[in-house]
C-alpha atoms as a PDB file:
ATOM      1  CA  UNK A   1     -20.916   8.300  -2.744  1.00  0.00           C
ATOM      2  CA  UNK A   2     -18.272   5.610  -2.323  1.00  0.00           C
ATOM      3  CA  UNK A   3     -15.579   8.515  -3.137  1.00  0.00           C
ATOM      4  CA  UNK A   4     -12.978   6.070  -1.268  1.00  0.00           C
ATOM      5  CA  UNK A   5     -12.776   3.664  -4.435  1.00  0.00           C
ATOM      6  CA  UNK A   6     -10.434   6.432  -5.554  1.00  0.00           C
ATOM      7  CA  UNK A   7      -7.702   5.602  -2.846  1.00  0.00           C
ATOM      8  CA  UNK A   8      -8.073   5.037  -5.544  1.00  0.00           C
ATOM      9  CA  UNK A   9      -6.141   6.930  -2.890  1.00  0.00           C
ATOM     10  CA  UNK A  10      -2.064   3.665  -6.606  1.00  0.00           C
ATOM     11  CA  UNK A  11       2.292   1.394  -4.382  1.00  0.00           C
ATOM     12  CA  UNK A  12       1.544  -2.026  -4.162  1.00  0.00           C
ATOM     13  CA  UNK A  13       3.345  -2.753  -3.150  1.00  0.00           C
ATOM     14  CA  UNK A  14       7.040  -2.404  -2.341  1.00  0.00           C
ATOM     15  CA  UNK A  15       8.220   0.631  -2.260  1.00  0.00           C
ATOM     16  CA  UNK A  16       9.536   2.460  -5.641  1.00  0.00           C
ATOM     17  CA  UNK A  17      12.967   1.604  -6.615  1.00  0.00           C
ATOM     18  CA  UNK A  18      15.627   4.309  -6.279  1.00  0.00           C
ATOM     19  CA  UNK A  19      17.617   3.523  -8.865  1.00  0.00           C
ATOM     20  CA  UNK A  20      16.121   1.314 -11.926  1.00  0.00           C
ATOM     21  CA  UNK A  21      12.850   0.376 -12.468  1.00  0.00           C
ATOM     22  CA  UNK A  22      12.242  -2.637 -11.052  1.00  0.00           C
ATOM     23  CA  UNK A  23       8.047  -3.408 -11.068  1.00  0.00           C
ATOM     24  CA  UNK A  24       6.779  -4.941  -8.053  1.00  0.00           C
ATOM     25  CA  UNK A  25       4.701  -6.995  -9.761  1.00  0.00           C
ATOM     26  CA  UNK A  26       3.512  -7.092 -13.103  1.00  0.00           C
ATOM     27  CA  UNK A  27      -0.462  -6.675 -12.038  1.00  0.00           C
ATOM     28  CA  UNK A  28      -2.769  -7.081  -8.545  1.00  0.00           C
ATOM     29  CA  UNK A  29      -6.112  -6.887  -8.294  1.00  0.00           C
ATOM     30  CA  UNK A  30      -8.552  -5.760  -5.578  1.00  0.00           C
ATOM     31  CA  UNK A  31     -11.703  -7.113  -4.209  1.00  0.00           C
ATOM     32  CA  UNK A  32     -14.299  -3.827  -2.892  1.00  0.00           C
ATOM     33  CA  UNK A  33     -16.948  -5.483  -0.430  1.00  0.00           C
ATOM     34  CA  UNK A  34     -19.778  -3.100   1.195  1.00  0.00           C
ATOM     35  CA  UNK A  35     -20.985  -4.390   4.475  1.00  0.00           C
ATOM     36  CA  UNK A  36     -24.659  -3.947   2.961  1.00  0.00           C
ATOM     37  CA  UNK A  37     -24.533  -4.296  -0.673  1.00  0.00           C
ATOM     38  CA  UNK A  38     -21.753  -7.006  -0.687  1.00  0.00           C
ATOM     39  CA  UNK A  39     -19.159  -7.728  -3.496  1.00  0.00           C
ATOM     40  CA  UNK A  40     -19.680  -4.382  -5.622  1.00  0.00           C
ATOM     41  CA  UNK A  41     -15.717  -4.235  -7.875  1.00  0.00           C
ATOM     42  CA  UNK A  42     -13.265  -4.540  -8.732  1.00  0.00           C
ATOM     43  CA  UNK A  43      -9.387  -2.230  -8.462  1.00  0.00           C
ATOM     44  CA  UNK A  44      -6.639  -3.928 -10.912  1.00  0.00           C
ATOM     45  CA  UNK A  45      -3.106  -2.703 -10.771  1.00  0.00           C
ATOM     46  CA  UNK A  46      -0.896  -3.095 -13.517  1.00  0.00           C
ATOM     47  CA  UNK A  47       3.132  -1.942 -13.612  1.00  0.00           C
ATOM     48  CA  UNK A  48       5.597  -1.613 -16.116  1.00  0.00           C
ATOM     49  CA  UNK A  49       9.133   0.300 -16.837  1.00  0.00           C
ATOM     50  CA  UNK A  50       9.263   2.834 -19.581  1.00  0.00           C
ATOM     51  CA  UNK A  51      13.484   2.771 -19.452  1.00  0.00           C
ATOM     52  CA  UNK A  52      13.798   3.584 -15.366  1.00  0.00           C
ATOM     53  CA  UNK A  53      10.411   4.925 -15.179  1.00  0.00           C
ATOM     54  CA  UNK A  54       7.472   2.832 -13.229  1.00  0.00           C
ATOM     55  CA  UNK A  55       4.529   3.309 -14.444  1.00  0.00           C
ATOM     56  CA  UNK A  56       1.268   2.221 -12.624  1.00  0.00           C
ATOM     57  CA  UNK A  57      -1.988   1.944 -14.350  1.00  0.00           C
ATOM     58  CA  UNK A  58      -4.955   1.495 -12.361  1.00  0.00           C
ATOM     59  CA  UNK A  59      -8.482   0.646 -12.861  1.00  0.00           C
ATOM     60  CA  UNK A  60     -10.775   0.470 -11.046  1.00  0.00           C
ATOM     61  CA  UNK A  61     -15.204  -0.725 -11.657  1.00  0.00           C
ATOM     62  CA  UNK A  62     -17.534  -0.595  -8.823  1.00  0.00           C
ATOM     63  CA  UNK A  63     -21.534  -1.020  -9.346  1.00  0.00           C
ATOM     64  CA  UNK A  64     -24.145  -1.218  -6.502  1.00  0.00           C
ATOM     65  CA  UNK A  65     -27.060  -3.096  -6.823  1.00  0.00           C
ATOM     66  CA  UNK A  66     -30.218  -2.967  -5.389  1.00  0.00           C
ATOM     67  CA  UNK A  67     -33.123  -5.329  -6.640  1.00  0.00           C
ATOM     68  CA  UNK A  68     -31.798  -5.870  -9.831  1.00  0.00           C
ATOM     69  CA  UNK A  69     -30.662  -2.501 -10.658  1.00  0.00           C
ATOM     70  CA  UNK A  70     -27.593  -0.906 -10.675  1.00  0.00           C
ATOM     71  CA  UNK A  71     -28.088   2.303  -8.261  1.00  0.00           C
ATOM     72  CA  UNK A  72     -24.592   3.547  -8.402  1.00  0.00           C
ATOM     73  CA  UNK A  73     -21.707   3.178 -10.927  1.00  0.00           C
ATOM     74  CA  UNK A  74     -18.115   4.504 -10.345  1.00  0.00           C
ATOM     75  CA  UNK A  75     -15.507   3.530 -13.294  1.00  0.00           C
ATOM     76  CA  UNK A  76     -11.961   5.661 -12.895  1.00  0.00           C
ATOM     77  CA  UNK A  77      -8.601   5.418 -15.074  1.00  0.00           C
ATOM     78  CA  UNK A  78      -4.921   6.131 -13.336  1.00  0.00           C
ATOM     79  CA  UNK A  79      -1.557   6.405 -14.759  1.00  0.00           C
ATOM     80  CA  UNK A  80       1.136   7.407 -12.598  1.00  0.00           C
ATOM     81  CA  UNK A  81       4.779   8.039 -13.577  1.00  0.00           C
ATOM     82  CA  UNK A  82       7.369   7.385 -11.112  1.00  0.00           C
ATOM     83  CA  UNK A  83      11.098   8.162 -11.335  1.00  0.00           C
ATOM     84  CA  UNK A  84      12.556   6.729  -7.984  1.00  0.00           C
ATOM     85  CA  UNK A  85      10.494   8.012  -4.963  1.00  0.00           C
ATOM     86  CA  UNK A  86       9.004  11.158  -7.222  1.00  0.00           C
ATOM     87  CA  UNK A  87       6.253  11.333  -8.717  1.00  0.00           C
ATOM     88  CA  UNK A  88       6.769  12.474 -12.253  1.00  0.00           C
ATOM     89  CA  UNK A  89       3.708  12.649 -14.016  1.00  0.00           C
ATOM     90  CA  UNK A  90      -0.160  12.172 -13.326  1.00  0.00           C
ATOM     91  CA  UNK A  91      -2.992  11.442 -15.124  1.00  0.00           C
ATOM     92  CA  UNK A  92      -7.149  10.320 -14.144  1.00  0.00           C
ATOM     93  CA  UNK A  93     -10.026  10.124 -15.961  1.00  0.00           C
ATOM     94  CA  UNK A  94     -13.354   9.200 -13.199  1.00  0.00           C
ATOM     95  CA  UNK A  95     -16.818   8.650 -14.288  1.00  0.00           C
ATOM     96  CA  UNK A  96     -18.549   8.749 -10.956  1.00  0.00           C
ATOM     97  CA  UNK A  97     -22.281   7.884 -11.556  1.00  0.00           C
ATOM     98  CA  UNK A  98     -22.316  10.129 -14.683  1.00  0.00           C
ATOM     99  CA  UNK A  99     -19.848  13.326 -13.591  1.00  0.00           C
ATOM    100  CA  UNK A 100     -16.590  13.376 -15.121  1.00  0.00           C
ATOM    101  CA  UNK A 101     -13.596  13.870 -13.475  1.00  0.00           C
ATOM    102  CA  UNK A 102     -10.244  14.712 -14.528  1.00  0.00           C
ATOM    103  CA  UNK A 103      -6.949  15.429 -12.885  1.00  0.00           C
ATOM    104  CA  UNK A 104      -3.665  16.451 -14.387  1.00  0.00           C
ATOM    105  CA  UNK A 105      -0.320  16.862 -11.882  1.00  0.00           C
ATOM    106  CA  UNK A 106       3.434  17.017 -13.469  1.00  0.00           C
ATOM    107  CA  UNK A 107       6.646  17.830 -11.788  1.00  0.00           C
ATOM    108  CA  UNK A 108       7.805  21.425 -12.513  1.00  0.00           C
ATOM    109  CA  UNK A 109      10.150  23.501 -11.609  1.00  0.00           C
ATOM    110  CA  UNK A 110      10.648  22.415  -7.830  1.00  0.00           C
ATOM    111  CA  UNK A 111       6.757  21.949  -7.350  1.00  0.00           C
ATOM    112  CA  UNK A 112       3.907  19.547  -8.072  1.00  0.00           C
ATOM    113  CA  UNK A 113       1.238  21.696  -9.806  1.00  0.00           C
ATOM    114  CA  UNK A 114      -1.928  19.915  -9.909  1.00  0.00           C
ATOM    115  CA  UNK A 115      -5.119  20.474 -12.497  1.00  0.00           C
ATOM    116  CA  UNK A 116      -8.281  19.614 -11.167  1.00  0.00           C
ATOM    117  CA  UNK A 117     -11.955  20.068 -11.331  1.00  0.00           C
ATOM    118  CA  UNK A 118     -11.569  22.594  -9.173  1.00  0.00           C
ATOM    119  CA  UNK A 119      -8.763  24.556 -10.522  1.00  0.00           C
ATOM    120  CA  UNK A 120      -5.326  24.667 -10.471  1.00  0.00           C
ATOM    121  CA  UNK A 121      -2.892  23.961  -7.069  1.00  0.00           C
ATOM    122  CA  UNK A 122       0.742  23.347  -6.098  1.00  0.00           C
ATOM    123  CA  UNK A 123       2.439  21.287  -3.782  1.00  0.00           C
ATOM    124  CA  UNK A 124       5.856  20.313  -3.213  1.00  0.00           C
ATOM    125  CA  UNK A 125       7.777  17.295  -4.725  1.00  0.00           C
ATOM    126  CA  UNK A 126       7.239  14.888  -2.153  1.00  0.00           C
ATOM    127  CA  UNK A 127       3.230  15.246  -2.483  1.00  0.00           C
ATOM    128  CA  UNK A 128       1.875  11.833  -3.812  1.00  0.00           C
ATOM    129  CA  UNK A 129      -1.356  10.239  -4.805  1.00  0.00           C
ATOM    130  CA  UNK A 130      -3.217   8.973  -1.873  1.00  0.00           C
ATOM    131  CA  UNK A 131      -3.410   5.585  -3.729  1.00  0.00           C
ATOM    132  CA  UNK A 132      -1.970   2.807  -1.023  1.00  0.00           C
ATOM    133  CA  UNK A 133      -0.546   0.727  -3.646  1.00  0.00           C
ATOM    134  CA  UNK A 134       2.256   2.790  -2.453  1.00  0.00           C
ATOM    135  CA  UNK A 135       3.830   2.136   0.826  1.00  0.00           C
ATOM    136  CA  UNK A 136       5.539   5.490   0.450  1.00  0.00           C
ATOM    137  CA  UNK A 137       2.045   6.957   1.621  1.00  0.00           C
ATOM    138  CA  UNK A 138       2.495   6.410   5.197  1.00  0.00           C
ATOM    139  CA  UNK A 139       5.807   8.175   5.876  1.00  0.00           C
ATOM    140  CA  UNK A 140       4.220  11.223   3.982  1.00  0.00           C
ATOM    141  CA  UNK A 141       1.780  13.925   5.662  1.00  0.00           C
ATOM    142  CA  UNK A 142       0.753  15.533   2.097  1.00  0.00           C
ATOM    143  CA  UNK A 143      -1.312  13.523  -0.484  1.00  0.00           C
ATOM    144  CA  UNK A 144      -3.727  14.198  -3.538  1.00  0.00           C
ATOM    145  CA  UNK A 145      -7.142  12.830  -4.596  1.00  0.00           C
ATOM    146  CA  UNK A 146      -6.765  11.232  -7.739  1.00  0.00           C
ATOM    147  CA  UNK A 147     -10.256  11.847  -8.154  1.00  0.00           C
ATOM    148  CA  UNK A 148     -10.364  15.522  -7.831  1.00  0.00           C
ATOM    149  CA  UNK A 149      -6.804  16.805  -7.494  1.00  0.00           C
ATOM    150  CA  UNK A 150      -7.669  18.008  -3.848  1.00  0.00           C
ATOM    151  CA  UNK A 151      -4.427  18.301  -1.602  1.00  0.00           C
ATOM    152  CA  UNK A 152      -4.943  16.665   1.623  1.00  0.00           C
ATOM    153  CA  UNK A 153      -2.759  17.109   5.268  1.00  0.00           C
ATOM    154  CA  UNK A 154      -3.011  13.392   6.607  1.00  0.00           C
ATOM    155  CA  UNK A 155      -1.032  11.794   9.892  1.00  0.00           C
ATOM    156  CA  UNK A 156      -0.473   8.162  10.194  1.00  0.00           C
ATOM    157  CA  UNK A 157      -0.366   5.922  13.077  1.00  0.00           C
ATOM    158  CA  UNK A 158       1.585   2.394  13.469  1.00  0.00           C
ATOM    159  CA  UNK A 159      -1.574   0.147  15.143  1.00  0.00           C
ATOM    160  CA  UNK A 160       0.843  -2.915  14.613  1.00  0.00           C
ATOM    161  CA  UNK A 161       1.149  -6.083  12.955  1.00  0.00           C
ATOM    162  CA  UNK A 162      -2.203  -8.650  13.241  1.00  0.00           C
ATOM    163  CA  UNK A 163      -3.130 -11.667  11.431  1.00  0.00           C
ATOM    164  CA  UNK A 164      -5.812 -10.953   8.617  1.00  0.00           C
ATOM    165  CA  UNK A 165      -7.715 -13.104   6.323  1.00  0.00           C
ATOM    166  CA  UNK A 166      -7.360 -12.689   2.661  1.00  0.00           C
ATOM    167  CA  UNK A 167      -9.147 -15.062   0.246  1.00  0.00           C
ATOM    168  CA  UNK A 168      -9.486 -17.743   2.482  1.00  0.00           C
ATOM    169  CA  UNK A 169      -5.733 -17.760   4.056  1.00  0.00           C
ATOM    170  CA  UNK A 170      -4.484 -15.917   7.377  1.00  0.00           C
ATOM    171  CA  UNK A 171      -1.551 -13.709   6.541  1.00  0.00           C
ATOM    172  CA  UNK A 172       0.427 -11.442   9.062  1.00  0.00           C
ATOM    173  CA  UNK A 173       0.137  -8.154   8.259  1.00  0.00           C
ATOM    174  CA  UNK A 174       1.012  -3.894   9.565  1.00  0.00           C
ATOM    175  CA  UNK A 175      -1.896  -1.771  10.338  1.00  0.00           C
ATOM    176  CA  UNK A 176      -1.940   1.736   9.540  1.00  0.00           C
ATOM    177  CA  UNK A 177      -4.346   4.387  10.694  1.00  0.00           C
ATOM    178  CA  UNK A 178      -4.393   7.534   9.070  1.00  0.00           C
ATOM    179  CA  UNK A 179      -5.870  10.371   9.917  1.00  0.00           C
ATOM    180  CA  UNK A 180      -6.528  14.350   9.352  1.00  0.00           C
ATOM    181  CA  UNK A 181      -8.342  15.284   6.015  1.00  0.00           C
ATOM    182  CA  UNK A 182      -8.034  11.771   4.835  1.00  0.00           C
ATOM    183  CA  UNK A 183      -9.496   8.804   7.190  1.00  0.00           C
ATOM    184  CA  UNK A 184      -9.027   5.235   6.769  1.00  0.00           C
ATOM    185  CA  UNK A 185      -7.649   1.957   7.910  1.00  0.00           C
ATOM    186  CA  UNK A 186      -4.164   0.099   5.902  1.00  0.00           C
ATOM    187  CA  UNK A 187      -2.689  -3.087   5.933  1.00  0.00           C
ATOM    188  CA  UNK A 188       0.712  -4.200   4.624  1.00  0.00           C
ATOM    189  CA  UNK A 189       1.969  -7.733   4.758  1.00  0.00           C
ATOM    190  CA  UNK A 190       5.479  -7.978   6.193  1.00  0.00           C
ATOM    191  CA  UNK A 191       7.552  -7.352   2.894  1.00  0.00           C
ATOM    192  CA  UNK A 192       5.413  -4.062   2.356  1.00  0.00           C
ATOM    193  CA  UNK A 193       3.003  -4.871  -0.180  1.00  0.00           C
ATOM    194  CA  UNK A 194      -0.502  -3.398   0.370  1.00  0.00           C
ATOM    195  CA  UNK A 195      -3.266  -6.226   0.875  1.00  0.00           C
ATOM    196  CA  UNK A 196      -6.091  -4.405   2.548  1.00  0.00           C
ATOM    197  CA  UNK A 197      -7.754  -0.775   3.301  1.00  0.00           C
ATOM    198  CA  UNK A 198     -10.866   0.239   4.750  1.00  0.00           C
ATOM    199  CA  UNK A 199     -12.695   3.014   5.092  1.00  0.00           C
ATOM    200  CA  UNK A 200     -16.782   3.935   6.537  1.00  0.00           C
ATOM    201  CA  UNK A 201     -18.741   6.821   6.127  1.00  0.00           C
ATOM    202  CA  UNK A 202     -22.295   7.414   6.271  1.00  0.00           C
ATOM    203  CA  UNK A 203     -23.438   4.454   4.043  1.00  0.00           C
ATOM    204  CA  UNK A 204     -21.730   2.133   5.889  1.00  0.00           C
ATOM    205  CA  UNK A 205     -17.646   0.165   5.453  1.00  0.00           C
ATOM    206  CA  UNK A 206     -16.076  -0.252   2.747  1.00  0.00           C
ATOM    207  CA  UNK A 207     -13.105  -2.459   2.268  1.00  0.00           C
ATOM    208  CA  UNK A 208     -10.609  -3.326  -0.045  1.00  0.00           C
ATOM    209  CA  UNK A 209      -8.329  -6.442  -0.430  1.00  0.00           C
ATOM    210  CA  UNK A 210      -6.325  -7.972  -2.379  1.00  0.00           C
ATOM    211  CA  UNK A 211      -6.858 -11.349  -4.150  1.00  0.00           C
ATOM    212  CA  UNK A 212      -3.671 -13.419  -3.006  1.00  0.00           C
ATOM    213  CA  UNK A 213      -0.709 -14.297  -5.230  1.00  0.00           C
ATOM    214  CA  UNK A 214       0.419 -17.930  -4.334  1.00  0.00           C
ATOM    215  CA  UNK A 215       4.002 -16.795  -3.348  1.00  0.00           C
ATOM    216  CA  UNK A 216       2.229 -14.276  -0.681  1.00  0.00           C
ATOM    217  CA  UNK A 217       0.189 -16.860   0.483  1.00  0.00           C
ATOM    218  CA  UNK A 218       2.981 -19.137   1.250  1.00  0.00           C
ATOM    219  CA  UNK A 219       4.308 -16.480   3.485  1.00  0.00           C
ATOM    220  CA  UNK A 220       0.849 -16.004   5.611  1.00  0.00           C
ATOM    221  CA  UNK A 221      -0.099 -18.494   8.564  1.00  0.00           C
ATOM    222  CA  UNK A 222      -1.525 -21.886   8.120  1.00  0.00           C
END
């Protein structure tokens, strides 16, 4: 269930720096709604340099409720290590409703080489997390699950820019649509942060967006 908190797919933001390490922020947190069981988490961001490497921790807390009791926990742990547009390092630790989860990926030798539940896999260097905190994600057709290390082929599709509301206040934003092994709905806001994503399966739409930071606010629509 709910294996889309992962997207848990992180780049918040702006893309990675080429050069220096320059955080986007220092932290950014995300509201998860469920069309059914309403508010049910929470997805915080953090970033930091480590000399010119960006690190981005991620957490992320989701519990459903039904009649008073929790039905469904999923609490997960990212740290990825960025040098430039690479990805340098990986690390998760998921507890989805009792199963633990761990992935390992590192750069080596010209490849990606990912540990997973599941085994062991390579990709190339350009693979990155599917996590949409990076805009990076949308010019790039292979991803991994942070949750399970699986490599996915996605394609992405402009939709445009659209007004969207987030916490209380209209702000323009770019919709993506990606597709393939991966399926799900992105928004940017017009300086390339990521503010929204959505995805639905069986058990109904998921969505998650960001609460607003007062100087992105200022930039959205009255």
């Amino acid at each position: 269930m709910l294996r889309w908190v992962a997207l848990s797919l992180g780049l918040l933001a702006w893309s990675v720096p080429a050069l220096a390490c320059v955080p986007p922020v220092e932290r950014a947190v995300y509201r998860i709604e469920h069309e059914t069981f309403g508010d049910i988490g929470r997805q915080v961001l953090t970033f930091w340099c480590d000399g010119d490497r960006l690190v981005v921790d991620t957490t992320v807390d989701v519990a459903v409720r039904m009649l008073f009791l929790t039905i469904y926990r999923h609490e997960a742990r990212y740290r990825g290590v960025w040098q430039g547009d690479r990805l340098i390092r990986f690390e998760s630790h998921t507890d989805d409703n009792g199963k633990i989860l761990e992935v390992f990926a590192r750069a080596a030798g010209g490849r990606v080489i990912i540990d997973g539940p599941n085994g062991q896999s390579e990709a190339p260097l350009t693979v990155v997390p599917n996590h949409p905190w990076n805009h990076d994600v949308i010019a790039r057709t292979l991803l991994f699950d942070p949750v399970d290390g699986k490599v996915l082929q996605v394609d992405v599709t402009d939709a445009g820019e659209e007004a969207i509301e987030l916490a209380g206040r209209r702000v323009m934003a770019r919709k993506y649509l990606v597709s393939g092994d991966l399926k799900l709905e992105l928004w940017y806001d017009l300086g390339g942060a990521w503010v929204r994503w959505r995805m639905q399966d069986e058990r109904g739409t998921v969505t998650m967006s960001r609460q607003l930071p007062s100087r992105l606010a200022d930039a959205g629509l009255g």
